[in-house]
N, C-alpha and C. Protein backbone atom coordinates (compact mmCIF):
# COMPACT_ATOMS: atom_id res chain seq x y z
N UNK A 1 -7.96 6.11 -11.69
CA UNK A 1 -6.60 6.44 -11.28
C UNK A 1 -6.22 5.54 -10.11
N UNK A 2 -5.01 4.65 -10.46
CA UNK A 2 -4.97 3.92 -9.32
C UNK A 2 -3.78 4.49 -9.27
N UNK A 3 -2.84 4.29 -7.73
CA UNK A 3 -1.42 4.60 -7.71
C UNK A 3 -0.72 3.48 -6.61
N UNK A 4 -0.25 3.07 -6.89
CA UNK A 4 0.51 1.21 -6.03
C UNK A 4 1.66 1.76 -5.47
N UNK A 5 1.50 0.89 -4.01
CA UNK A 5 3.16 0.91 -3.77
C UNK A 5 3.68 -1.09 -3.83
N UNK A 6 4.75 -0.83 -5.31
CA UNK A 6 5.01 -2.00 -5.99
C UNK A 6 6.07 -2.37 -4.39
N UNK A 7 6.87 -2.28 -3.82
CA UNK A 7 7.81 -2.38 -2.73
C UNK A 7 6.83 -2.87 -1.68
N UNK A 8 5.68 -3.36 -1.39
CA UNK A 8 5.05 -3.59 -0.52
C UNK A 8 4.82 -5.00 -0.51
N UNK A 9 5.05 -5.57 -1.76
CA UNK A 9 4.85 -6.81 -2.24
C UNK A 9 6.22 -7.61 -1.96
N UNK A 10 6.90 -6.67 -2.61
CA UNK A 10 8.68 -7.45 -2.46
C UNK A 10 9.40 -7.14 -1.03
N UNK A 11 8.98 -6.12 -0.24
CA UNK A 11 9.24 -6.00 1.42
C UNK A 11 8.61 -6.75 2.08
N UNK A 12 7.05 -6.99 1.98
CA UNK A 12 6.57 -7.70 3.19
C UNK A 12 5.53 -9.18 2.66
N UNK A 13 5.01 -9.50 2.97
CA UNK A 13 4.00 -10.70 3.03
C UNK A 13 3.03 -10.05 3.26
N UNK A 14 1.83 -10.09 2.90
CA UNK A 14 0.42 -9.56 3.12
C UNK A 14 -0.51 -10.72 3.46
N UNK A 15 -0.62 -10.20 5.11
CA UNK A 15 -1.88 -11.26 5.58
C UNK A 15 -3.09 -11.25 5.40
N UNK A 16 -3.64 -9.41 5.66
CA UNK A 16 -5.13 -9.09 5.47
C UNK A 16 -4.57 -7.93 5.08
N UNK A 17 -5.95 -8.28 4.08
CA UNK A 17 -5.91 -6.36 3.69
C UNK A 17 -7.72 -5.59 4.38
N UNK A 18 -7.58 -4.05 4.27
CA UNK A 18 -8.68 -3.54 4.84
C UNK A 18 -8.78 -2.46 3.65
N UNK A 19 -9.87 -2.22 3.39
CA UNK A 19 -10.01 -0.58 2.66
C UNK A 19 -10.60 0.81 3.66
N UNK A 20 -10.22 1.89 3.54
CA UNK A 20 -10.31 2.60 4.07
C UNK A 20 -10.14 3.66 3.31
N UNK A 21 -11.24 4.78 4.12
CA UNK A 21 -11.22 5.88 3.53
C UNK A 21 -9.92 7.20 4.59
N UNK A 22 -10.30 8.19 3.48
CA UNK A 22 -8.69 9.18 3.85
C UNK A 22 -9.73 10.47 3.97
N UNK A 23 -8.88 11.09 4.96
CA UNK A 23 -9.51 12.62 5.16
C UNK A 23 -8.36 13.21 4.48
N UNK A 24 -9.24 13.74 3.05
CA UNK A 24 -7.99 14.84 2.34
C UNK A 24 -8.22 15.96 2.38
N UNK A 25 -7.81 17.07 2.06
CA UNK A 25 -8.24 18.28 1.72
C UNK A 25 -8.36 18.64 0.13
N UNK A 26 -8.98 19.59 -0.19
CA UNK A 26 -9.49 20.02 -1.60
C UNK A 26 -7.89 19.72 -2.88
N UNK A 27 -6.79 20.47 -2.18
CA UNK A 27 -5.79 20.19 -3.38
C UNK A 27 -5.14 18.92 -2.88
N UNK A 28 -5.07 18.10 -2.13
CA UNK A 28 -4.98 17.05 -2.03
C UNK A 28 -5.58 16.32 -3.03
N UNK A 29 -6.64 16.33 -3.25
CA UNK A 29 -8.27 15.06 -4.12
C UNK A 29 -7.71 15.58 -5.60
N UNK A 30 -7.27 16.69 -5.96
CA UNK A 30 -7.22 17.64 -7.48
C UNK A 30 -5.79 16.74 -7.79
N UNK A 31 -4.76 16.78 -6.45
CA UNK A 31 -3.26 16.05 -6.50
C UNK A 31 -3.23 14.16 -6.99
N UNK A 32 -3.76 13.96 -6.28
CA UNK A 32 -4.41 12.53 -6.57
C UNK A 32 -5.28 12.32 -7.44
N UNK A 33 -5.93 12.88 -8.10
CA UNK A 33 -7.07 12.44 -9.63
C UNK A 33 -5.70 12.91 -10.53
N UNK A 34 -4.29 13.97 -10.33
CA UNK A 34 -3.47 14.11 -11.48
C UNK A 34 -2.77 13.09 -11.69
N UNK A 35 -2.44 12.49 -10.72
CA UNK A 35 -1.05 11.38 -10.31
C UNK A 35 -0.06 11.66 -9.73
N UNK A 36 -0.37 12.99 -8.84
CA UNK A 36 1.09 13.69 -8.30
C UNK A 36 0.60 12.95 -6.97
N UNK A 37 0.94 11.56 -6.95
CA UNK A 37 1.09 10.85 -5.64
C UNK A 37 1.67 10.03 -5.14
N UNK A 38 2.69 9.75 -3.99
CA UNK A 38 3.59 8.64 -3.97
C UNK A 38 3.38 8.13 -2.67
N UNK A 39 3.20 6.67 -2.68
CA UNK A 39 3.04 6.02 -1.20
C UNK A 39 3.82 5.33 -0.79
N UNK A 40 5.25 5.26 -1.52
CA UNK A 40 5.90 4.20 -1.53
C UNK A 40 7.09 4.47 -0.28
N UNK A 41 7.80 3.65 0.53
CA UNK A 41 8.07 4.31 1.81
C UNK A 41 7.40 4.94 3.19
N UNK A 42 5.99 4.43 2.92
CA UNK A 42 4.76 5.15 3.56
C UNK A 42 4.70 4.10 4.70
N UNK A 43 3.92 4.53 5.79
CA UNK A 43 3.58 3.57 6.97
C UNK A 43 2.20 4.07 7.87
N UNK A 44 1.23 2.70 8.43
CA UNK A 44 0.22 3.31 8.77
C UNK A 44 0.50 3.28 10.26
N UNK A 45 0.04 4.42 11.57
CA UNK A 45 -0.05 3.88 12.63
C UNK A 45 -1.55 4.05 13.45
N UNK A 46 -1.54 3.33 14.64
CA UNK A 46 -3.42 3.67 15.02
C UNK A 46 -2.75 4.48 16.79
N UNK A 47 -3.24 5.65 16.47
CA UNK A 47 -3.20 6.41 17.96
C UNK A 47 -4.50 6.74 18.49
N UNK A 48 -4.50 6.15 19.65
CA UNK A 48 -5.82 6.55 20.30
C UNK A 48 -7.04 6.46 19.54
N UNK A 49 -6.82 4.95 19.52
CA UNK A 49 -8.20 4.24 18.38
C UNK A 49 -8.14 4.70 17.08
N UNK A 50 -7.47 5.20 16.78
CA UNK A 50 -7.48 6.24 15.30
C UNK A 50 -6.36 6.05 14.71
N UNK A 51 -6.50 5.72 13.04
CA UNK A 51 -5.80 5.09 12.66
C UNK A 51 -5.14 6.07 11.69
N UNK A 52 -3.25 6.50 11.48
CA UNK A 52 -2.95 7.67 10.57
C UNK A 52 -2.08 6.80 9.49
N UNK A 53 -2.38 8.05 8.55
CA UNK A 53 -1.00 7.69 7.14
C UNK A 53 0.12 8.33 7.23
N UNK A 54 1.16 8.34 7.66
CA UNK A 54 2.41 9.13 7.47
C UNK A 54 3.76 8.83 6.35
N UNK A 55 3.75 9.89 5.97
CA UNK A 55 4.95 10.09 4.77
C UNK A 55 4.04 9.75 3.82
N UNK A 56 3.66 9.97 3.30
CA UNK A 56 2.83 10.06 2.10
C UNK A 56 2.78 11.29 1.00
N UNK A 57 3.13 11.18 0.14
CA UNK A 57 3.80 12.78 -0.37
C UNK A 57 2.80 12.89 -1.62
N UNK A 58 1.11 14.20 -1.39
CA UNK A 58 0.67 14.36 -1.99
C UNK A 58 0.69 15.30 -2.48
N UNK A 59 0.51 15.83 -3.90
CA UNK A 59 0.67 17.42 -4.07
C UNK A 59 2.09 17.84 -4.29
N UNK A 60 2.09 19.54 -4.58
CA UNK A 60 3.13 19.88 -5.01
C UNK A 60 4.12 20.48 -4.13
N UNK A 61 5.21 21.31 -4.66
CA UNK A 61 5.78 22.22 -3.43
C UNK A 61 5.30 22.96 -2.59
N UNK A 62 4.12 23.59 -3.06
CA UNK A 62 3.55 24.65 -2.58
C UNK A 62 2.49 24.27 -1.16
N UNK A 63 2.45 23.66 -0.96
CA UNK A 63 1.40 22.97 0.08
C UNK A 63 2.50 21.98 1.04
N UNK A 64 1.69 21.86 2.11
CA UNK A 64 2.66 20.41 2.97
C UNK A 64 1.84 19.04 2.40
N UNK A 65 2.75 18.46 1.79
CA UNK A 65 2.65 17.56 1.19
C UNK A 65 2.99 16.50 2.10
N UNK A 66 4.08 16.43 2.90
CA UNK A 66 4.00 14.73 3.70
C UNK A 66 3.15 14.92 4.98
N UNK A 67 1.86 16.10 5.38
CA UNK A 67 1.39 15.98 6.17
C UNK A 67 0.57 14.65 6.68
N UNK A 68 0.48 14.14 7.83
CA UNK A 68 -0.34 13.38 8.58
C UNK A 68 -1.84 13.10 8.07
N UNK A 69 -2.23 11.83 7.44
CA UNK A 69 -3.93 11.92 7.05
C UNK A 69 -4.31 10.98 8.00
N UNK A 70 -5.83 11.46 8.31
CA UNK A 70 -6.64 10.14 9.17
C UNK A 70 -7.44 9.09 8.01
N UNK A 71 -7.30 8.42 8.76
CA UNK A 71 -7.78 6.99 7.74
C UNK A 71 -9.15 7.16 8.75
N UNK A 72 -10.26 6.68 8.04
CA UNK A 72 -11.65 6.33 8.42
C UNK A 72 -11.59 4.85 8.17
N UNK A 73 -11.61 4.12 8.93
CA UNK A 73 -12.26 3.19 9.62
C UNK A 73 -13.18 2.46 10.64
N UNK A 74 -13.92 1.39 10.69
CA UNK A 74 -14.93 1.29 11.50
C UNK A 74 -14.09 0.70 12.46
N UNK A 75 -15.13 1.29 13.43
CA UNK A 75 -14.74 0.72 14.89
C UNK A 75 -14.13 -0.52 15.38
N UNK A 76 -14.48 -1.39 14.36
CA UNK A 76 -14.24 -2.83 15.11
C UNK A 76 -13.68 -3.06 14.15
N UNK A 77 -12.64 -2.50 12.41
CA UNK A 77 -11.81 -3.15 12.39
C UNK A 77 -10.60 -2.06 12.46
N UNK A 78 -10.64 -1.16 13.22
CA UNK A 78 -9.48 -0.49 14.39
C UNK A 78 -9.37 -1.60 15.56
N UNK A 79 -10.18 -2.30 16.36
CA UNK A 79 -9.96 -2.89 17.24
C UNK A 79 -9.30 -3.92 16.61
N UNK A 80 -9.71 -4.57 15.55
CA UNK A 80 -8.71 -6.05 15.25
C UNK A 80 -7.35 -5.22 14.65
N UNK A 81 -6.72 -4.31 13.75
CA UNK A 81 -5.77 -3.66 13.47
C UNK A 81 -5.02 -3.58 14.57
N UNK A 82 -5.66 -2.81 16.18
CA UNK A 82 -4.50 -2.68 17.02
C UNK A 82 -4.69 -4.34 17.82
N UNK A 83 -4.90 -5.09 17.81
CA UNK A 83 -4.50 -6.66 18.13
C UNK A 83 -3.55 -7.23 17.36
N UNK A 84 -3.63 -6.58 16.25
CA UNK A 84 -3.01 -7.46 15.04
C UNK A 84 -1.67 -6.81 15.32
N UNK A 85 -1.51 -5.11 15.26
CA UNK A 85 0.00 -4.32 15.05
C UNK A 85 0.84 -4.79 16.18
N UNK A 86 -0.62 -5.39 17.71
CA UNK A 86 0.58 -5.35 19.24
C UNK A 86 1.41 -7.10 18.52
N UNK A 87 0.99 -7.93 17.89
CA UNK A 87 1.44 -9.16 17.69
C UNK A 87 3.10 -8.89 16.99
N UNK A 88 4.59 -9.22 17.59
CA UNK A 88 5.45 -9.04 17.42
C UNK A 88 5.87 -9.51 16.11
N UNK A 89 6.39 -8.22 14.79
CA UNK A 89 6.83 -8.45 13.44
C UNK A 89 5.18 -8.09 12.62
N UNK A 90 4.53 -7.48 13.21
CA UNK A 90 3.23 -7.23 12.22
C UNK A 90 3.31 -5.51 12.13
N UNK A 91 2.84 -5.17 10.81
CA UNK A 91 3.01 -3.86 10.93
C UNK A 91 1.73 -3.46 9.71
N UNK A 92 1.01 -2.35 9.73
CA UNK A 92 0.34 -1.62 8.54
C UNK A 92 0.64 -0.97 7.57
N UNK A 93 0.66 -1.54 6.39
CA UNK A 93 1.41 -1.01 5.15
C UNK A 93 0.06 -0.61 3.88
N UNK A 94 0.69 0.38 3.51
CA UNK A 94 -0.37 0.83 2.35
C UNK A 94 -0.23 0.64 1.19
N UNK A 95 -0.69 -0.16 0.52
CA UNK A 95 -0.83 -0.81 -0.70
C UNK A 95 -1.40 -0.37 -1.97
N UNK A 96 -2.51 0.84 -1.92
CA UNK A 96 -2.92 1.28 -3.08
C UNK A 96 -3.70 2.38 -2.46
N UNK A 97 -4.09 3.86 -3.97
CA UNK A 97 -4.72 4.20 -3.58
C UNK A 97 -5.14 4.00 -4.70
N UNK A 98 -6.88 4.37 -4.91
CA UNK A 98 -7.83 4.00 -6.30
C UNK A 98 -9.12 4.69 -5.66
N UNK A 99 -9.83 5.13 -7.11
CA UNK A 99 -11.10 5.85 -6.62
C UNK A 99 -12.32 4.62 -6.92
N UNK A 100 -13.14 4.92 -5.90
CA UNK A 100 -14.60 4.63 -6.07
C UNK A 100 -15.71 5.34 -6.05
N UNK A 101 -16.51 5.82 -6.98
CA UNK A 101 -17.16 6.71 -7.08
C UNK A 101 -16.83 8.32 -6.94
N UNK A 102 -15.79 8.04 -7.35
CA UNK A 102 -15.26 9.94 -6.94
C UNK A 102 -15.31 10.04 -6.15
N UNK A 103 -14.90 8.88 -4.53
CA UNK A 103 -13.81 8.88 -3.34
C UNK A 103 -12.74 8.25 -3.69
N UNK A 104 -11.80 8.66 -3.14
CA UNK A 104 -10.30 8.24 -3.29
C UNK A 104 -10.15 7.12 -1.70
N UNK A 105 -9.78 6.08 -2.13
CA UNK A 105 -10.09 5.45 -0.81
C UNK A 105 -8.24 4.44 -0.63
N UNK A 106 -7.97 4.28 0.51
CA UNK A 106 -6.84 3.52 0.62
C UNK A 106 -6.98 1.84 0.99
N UNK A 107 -6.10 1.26 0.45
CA UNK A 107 -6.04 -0.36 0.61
C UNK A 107 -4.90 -0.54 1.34
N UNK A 108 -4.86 -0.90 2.68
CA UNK A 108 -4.05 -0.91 3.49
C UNK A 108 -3.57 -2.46 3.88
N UNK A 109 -2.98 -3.12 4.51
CA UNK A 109 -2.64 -4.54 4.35
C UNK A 109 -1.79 -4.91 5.95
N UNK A 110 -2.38 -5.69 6.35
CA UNK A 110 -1.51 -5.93 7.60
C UNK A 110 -0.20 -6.98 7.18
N UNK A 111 1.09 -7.01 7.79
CA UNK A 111 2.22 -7.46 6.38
C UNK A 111 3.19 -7.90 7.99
N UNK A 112 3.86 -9.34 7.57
CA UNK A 112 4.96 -9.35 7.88
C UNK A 112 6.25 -9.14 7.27
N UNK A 113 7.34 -8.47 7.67
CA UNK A 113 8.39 -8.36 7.07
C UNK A 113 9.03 -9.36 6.07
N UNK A 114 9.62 -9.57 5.19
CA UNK A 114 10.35 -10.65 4.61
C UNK A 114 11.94 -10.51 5.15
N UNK A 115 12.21 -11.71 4.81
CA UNK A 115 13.41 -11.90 4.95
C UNK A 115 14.22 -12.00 3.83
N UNK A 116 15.67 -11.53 4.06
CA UNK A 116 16.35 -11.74 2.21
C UNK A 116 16.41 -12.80 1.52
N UNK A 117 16.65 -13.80 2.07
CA UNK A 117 16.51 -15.36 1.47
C UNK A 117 15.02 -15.71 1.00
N UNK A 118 13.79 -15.01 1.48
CA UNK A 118 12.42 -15.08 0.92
C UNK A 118 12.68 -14.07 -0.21
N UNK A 119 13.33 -13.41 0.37
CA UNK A 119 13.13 -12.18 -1.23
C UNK A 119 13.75 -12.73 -2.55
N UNK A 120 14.77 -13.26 -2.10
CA UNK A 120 15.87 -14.40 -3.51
C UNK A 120 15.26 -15.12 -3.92
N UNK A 121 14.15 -16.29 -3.25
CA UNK A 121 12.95 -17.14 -3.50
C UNK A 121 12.21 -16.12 -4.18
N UNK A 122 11.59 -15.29 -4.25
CA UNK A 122 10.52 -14.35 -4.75
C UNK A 122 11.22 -13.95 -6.31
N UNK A 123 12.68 -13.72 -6.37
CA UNK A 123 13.05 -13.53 -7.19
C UNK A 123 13.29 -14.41 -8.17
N UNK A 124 13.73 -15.75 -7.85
CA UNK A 124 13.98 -16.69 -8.70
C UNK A 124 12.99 -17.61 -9.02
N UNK A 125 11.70 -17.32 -8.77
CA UNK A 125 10.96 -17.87 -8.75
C UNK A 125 10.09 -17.27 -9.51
N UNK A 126 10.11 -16.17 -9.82
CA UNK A 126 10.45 -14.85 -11.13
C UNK A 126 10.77 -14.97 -12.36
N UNK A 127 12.24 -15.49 -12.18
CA UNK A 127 12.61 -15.78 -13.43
C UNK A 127 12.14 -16.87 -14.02
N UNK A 128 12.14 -17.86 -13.41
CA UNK A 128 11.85 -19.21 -13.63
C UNK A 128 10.35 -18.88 -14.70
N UNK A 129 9.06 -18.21 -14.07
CA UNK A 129 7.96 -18.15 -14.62
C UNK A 129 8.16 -16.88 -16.03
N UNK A 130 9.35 -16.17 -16.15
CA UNK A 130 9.13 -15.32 -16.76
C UNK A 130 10.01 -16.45 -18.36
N UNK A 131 11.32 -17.01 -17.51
CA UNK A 131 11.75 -18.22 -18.73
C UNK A 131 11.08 -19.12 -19.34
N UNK A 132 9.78 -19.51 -18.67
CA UNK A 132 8.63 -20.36 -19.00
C UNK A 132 8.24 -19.47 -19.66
N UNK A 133 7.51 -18.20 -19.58
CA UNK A 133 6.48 -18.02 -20.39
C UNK A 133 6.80 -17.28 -21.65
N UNK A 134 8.12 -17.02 -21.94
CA UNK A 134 8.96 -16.76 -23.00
C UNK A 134 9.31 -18.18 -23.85
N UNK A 135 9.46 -19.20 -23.71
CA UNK A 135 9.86 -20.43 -24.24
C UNK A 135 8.37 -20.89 -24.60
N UNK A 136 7.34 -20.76 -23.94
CA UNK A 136 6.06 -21.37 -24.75
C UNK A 136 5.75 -19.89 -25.57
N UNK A 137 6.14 -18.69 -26.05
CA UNK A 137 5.92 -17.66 -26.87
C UNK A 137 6.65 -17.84 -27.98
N UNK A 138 8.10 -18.54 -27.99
CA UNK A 138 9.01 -18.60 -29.14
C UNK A 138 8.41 -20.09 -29.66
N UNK A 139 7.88 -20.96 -28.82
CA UNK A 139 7.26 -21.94 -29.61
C UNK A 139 5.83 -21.68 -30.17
N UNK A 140 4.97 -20.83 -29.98
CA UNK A 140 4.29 -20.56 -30.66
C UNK A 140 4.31 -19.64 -32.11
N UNK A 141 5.72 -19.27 -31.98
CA UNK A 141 5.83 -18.22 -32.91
C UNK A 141 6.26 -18.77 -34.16
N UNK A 142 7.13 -20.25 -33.68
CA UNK A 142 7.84 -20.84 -34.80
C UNK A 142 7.19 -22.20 -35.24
């Protein structure tokens, strides 16, 4: 079960990514192996060496679902994370969640913002590969 946030790609630039584990609770882990999970709009911050997920909407009505999770990370790459977040236009964005071994673990990404004129480049640069690879399909077909 993987679950992506696709907007992370087309909002920001990804410099490094880190994996990290999540402190969930029991219907949290049951919410996430169903697919009742959305990260998209999500943001990471590190308080007092400790690094959180906020807005993250797991689970159903019945539970608090956009509650606060701690991310587990090691010591020293919390220390490069908060060097990296104080550097002006850098921010922690969450990129996937996916299990390993029956842990659910997060892929987090240190990201600069884009700009709209990078995003128009991103886009047309899109089409371009998607008009290519449609024109060598109709020539293979005929």
């Amino acid at each position: 079960m993987t679950i992506e946030n696709k907007k992370a790609y087309f909002d920001y630039e990804i410099l490094e990514e880190y994996n990290c584990g999540m402190e969930l609770e029991g219907w949290e882990v049951k919410a996430i192996a169903d697919g009742k999970c959305s990260i998209v709009g999500t943001h990471c911050k590190i308080f007092n060496n400790e690094a959180f997920l906020f807005g993250a909407n797991i689970g159903g009505s019945d539970n608090d679902i956009q509650r606060t999770r701690k991310l587990l990370l090691h010591r020293k790459e919390i220390n490069k994370l908060v060097g990296k977040t104080h550097e002006k236009g850098l921010t922690l964005v969450p990129i996937r969640v996916y299990s390993v071994r029956g842990k659910f673990k997060l892929l987090i990404g240190v990201a600069r913002g884009k700009r709209e004129f990078d995003k128009r480049a991103d886009d047309k640069k899109r089409d371009v590969e998607n008009d290519l690879r449609r024109s060598i399909k109709s020539q293979k077909l005929s």
